[in-house]
C-alpha atoms as a PDB file:
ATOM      1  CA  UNK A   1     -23.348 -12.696 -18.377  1.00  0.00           C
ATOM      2  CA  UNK A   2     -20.534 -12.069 -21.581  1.00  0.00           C
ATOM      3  CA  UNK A   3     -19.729  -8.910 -20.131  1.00  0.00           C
ATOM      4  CA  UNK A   4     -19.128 -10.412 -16.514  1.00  0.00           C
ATOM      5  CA  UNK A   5     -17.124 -13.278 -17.633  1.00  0.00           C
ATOM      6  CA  UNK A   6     -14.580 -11.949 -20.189  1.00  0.00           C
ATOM      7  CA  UNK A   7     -11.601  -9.440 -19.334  1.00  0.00           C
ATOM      8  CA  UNK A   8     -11.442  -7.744 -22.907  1.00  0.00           C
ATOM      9  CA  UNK A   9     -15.782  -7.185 -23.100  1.00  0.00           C
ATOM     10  CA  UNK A  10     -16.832  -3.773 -22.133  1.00  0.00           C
ATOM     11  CA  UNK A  11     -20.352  -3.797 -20.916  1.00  0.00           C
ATOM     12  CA  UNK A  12     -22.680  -1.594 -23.116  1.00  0.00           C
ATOM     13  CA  UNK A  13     -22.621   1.194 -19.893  1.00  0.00           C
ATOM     14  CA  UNK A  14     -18.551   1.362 -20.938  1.00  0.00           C
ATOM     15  CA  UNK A  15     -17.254  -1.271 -17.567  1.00  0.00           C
ATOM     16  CA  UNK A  16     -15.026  -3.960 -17.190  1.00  0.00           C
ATOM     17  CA  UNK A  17     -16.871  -6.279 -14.714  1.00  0.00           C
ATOM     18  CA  UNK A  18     -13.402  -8.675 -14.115  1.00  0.00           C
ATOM     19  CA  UNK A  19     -11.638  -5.044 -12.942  1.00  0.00           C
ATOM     20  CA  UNK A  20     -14.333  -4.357 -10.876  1.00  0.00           C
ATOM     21  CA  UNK A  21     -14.066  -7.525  -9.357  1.00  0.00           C
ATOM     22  CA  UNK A  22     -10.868  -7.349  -8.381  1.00  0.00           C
ATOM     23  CA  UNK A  23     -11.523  -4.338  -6.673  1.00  0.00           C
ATOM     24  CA  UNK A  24     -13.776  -5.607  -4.324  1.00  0.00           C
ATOM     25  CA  UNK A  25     -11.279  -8.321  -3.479  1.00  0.00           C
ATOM     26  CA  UNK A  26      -8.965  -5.678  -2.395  1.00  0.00           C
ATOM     27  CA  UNK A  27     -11.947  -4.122   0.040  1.00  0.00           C
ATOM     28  CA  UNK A  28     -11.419  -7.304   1.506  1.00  0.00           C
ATOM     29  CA  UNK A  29      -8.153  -7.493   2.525  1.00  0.00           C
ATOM     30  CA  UNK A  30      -6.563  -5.505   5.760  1.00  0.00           C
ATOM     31  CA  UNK A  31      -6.738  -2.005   6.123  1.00  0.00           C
ATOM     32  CA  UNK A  32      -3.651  -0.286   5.034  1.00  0.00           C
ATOM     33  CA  UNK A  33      -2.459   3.592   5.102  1.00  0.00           C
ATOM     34  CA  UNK A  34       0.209   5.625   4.659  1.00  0.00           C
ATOM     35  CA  UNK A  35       1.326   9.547   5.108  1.00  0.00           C
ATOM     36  CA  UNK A  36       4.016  11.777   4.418  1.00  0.00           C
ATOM     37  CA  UNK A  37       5.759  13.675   7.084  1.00  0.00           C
ATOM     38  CA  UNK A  38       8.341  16.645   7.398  1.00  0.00           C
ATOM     39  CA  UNK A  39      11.207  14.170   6.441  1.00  0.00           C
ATOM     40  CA  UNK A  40       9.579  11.037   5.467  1.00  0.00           C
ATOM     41  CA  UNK A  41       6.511   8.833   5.181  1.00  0.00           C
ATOM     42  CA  UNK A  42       5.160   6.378   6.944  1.00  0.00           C
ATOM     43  CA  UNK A  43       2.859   3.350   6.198  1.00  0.00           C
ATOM     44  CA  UNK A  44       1.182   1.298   8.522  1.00  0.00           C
ATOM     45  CA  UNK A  45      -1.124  -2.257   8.070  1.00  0.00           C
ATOM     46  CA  UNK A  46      -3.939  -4.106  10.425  1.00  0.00           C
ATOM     47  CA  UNK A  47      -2.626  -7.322  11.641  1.00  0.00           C
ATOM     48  CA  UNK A  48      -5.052  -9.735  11.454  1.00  0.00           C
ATOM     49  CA  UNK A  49      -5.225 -12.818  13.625  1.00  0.00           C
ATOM     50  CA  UNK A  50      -6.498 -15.917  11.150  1.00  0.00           C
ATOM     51  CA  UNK A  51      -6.277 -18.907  14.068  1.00  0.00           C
ATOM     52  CA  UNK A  52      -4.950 -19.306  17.225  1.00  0.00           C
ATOM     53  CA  UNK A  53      -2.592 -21.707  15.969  1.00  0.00           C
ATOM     54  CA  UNK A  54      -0.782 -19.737  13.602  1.00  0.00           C
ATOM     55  CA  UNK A  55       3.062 -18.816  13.385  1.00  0.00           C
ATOM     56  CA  UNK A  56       4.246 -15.356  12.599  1.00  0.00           C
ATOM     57  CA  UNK A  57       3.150 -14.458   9.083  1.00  0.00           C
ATOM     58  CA  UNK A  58       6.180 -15.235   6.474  1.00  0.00           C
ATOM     59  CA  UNK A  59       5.748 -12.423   4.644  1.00  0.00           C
ATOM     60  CA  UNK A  60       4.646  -9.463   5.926  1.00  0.00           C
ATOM     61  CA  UNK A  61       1.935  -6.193   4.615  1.00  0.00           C
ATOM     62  CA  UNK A  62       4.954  -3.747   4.601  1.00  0.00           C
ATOM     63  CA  UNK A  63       7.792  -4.779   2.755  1.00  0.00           C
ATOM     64  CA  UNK A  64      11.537  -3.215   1.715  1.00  0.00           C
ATOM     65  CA  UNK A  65      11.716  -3.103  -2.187  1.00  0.00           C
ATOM     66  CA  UNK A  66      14.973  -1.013  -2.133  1.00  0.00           C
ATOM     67  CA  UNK A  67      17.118   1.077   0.412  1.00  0.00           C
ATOM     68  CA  UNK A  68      14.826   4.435   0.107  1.00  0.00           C
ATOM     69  CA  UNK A  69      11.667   2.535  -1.152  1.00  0.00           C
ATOM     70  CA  UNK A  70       8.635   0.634   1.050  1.00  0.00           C
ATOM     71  CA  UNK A  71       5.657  -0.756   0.352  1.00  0.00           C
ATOM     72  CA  UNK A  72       2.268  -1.972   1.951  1.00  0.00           C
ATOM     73  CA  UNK A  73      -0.551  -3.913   0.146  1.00  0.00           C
ATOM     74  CA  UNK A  74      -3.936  -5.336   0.425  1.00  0.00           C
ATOM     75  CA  UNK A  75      -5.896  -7.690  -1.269  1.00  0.00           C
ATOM     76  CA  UNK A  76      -5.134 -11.034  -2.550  1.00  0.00           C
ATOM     77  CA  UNK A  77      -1.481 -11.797  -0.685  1.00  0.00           C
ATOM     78  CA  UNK A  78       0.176 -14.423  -3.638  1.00  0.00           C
ATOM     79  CA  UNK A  79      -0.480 -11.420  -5.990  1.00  0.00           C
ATOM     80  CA  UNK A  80       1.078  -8.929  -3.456  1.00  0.00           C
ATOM     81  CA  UNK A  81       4.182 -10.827  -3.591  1.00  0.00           C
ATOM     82  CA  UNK A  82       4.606 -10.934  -7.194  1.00  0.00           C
ATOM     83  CA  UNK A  83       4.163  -7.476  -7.734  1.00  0.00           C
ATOM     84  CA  UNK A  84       6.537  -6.479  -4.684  1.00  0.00           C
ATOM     85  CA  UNK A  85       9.229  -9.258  -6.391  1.00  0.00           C
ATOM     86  CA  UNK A  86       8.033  -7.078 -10.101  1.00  0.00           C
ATOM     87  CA  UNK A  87       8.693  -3.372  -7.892  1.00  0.00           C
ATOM     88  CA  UNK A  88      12.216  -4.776  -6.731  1.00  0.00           C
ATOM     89  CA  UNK A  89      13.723  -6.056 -10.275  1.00  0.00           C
ATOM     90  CA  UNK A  90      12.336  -2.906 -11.597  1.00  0.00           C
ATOM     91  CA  UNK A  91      14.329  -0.653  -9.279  1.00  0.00           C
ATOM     92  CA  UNK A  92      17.004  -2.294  -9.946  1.00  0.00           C
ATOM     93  CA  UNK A  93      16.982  -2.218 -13.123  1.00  0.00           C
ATOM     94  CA  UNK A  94      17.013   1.323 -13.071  1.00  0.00           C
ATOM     95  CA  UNK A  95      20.027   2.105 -10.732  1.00  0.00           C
ATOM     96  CA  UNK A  96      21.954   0.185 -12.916  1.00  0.00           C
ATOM     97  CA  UNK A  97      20.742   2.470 -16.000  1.00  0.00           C
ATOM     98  CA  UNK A  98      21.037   5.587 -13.924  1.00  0.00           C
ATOM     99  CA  UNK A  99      22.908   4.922 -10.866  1.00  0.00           C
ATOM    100  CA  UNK A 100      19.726   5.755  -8.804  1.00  0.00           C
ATOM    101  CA  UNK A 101      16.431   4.883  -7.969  1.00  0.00           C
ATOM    102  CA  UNK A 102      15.806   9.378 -10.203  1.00  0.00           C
ATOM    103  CA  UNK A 103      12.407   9.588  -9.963  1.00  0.00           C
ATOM    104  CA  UNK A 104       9.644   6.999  -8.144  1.00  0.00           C
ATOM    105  CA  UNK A 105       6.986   7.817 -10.551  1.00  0.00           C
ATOM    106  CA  UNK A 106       9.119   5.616 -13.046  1.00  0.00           C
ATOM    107  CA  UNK A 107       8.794   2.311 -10.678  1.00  0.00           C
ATOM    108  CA  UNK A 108       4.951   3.471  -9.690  1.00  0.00           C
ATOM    109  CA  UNK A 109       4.740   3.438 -13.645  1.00  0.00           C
ATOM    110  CA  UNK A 110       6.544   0.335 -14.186  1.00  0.00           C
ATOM    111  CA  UNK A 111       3.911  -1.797 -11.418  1.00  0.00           C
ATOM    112  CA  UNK A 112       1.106   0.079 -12.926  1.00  0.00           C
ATOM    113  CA  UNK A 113       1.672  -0.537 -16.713  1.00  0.00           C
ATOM    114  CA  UNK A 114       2.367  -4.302 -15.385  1.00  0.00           C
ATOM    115  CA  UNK A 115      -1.052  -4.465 -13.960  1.00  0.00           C
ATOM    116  CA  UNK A 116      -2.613  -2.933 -17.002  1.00  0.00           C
ATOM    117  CA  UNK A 117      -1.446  -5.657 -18.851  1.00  0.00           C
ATOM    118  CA  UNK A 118      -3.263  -7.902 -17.090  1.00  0.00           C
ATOM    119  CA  UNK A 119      -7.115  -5.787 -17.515  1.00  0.00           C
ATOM    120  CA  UNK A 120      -6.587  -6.557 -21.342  1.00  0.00           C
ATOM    121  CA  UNK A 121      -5.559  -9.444 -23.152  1.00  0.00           C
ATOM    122  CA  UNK A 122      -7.776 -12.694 -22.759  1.00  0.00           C
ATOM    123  CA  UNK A 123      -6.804 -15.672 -20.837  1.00  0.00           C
ATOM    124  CA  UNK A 124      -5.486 -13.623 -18.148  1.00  0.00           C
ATOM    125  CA  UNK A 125      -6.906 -12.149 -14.938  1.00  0.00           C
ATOM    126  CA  UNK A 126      -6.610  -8.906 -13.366  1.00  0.00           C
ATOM    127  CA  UNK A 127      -4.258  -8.465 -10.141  1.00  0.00           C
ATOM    128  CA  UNK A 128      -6.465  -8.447  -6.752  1.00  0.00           C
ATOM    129  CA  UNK A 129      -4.395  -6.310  -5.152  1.00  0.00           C
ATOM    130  CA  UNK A 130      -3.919  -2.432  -4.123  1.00  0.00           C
ATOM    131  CA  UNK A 131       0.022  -1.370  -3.384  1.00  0.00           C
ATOM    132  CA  UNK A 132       0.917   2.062  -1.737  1.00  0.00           C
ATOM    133  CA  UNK A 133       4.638   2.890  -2.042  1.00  0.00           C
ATOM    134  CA  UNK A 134       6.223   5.128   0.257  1.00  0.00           C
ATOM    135  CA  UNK A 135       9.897   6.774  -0.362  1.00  0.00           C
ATOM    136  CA  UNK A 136      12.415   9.167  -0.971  1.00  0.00           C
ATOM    137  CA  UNK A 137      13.608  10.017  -4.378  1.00  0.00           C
ATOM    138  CA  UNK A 138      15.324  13.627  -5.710  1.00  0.00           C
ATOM    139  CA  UNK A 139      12.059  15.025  -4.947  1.00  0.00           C
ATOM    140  CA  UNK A 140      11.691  14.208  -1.625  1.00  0.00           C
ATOM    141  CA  UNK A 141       9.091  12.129   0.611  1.00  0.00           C
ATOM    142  CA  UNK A 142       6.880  10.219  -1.965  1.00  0.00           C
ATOM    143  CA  UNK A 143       3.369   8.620  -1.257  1.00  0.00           C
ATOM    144  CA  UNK A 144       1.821   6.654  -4.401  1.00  0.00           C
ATOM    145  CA  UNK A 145      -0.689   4.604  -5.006  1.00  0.00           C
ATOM    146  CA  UNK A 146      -1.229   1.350  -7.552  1.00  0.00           C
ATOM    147  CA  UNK A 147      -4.806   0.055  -7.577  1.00  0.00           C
ATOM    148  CA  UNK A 148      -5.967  -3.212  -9.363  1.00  0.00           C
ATOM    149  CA  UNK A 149      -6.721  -1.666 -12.995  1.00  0.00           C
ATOM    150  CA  UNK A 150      -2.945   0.078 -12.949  1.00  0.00           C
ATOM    151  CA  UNK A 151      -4.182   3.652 -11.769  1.00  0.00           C
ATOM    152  CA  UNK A 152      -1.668   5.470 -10.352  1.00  0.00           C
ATOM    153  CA  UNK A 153      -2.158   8.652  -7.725  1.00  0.00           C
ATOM    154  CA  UNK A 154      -0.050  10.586  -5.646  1.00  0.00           C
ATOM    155  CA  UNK A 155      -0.933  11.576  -2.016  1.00  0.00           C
ATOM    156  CA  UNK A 156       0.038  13.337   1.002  1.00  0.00           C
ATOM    157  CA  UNK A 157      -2.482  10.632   2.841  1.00  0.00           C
ATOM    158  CA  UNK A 158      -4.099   7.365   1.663  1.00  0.00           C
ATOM    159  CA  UNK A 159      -5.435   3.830   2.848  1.00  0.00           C
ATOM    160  CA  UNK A 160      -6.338   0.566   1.383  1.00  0.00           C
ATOM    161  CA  UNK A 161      -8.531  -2.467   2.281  1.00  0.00           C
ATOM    162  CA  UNK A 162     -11.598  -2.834   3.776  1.00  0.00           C
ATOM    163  CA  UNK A 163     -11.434   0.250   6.113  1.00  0.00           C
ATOM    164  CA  UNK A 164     -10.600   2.551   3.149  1.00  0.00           C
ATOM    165  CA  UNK A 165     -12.914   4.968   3.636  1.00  0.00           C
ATOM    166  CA  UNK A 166     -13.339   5.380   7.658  1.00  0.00           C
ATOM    167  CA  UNK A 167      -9.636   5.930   7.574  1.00  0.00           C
ATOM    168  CA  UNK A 168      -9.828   8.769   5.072  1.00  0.00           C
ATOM    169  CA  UNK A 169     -12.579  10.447   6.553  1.00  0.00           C
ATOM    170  CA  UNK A 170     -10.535  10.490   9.507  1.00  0.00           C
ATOM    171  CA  UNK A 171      -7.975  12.086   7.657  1.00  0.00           C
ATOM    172  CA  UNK A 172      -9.532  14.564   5.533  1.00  0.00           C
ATOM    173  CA  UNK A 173     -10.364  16.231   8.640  1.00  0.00           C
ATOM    174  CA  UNK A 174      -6.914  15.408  10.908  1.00  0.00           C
ATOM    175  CA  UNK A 175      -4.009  15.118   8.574  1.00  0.00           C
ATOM    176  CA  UNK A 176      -1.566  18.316   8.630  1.00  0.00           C
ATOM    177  CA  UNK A 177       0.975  18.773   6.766  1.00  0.00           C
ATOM    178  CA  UNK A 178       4.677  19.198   8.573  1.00  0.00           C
ATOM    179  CA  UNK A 179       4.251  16.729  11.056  1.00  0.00           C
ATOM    180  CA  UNK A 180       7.164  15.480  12.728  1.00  0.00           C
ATOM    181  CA  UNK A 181       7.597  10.915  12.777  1.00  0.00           C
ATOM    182  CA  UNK A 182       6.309  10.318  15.977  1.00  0.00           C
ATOM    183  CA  UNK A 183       2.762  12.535  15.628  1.00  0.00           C
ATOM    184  CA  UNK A 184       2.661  11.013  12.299  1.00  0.00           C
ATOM    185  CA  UNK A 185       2.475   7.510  13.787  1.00  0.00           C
ATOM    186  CA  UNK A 186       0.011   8.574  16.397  1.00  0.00           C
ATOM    187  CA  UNK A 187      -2.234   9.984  14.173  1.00  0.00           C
ATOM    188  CA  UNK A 188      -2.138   6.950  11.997  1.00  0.00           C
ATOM    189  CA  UNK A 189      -2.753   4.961  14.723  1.00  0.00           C
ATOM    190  CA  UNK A 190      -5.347   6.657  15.697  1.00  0.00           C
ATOM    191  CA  UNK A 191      -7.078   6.616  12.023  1.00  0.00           C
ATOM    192  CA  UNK A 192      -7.003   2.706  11.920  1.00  0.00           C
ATOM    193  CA  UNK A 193      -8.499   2.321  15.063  1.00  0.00           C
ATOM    194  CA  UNK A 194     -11.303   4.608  13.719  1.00  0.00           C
ATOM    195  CA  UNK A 195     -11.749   1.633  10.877  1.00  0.00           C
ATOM    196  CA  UNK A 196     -12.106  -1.308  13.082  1.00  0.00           C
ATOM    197  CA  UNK A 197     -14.651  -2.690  14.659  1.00  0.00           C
ATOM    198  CA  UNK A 198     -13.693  -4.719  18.099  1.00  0.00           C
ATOM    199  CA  UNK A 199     -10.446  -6.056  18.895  1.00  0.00           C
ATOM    200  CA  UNK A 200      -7.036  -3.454  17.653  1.00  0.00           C
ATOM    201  CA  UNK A 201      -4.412  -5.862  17.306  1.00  0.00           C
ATOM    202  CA  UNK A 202      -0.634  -4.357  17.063  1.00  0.00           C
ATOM    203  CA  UNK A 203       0.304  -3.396  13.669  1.00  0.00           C
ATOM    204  CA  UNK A 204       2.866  -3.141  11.385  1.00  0.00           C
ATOM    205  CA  UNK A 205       4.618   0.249  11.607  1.00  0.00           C
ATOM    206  CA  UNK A 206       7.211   1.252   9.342  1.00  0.00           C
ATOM    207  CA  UNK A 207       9.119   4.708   8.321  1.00  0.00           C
ATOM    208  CA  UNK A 208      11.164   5.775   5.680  1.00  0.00           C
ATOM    209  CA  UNK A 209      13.073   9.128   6.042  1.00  0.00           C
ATOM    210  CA  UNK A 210      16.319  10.444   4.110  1.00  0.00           C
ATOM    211  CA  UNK A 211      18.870   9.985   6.863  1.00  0.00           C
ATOM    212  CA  UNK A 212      17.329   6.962   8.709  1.00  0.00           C
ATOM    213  CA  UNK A 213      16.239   4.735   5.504  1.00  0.00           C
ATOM    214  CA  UNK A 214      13.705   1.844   6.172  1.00  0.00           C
ATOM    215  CA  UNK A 215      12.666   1.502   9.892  1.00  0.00           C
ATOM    216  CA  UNK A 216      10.598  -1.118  11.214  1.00  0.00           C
ATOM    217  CA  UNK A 217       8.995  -0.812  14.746  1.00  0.00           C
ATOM    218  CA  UNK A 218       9.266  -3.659  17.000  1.00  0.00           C
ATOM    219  CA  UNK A 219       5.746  -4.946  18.606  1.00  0.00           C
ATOM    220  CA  UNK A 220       7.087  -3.369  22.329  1.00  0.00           C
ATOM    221  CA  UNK A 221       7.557   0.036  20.570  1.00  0.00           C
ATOM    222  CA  UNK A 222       4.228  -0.314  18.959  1.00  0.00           C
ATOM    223  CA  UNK A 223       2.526  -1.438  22.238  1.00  0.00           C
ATOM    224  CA  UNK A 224       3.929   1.736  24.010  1.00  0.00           C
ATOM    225  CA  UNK A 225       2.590   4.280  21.659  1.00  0.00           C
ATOM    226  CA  UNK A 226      -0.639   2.338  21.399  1.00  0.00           C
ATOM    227  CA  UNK A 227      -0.947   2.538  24.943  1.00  0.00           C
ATOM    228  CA  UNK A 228      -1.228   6.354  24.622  1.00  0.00           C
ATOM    229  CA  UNK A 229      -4.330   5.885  22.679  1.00  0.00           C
END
């Protein structure tokens, strides 16, 4: 019980029980995913309904942190949102040292080591939370991921949440690269319905691309290209 309890105690098999923890409350959350495409990337999150009663969410999965930078999460939301409030400061903080948002890998880095932080020292806990950020630096179309213990990994394709794995099995075996926006979206829609079970509420839809910046589809445009399911 030591091991499980404290955030600094590795277990005598060499694992931090708290990280792994926090983990699993990020297979909880809503399935998230993104992919590159010829000039872009897209990301894309489950809506889920929580009551018949509620108002449109105030904040949203996929979220603007700067001009040529988006981001979708899962896991615990009031951790999302001070990460995504972290990701934004950070990029700014760099435009005004360079005059640009250079190289992504420096704000992926910043989040990350932030999150580390908080797998170490006592009296803390970790982040429950996952973040993929999508965007265009110098380099071109980015796709990175941020998991709880402050890992960071670049991808062409990737998903979050609970439906992690159903929607990369999907994609291992669809995904090609060079696709234009629109057979990007369809094939991401496509992989998330492959992760839920019943009911496929509209999602959130959202592309970033050099010329066109942050785009976020309304529900009818969603509804259209779902209907082509």
């Amino acid at each position: 019980m030591a091991y499980d309890r404290a955030i600094t105690v590795f277990s005598p098999d060499g694992r931090l029980f708290q990280v792994e923890y926090a983990k699993e409350a990020v297979k909880k959350g809503s399935t998230a995913l993104g992919m590159k495409f010829q000039d872009g990337a897209l990301l894309i999150a489950e809506r889920r309904s929580r009551s018949k009663l509620s108002e449109q969410p105030i904040m949203e999965k996929i979220q603007l942190v700067d001009d040529s930078v988006a981001v979708v999460t899962s896991g615990l939301i009031a951790d999302a949102r001070v990460l995504i409030d972290f990701s934004r400061i950070s990029v700014q903080q760099e435009k005004i040292t360079y005059g640009a948002l250079v190289n992504m890998d420096n704000l992926a880095k910043r989040v990350a080591d932030q999150m580390q932080q908080y797998t170490q020292y006592g009296g803390v806990r970790p982040f429950g939370v996952s973040l993929v950020f999508a965007g265009i630096d110098r380099i071109g179309p980015r796709l990175i991921d941020c998991d709880a213990a402050g890992t960071i990994n670049e991808y062409k394709a990737t998903a979050i949440g609970q439906g992690k794995e159903k929607v990369i099995e999907f994609l291992e075996k669809e995904y090609e690269e060079g696709l234009d926006e629109k057979e990007t979206i369809m094939l991401g829609l496509r992989a998330l319905k492959s992760s839920i079970d019943g009911d496929f509420n509209v999602p959130e839809v959202a592309t970033i691309e050099r010329k066109k910046k942050f785009y976020i589809y309304g529900r009818d445009e969603i509804e259209k290209l779902m209907s082509k399911l």
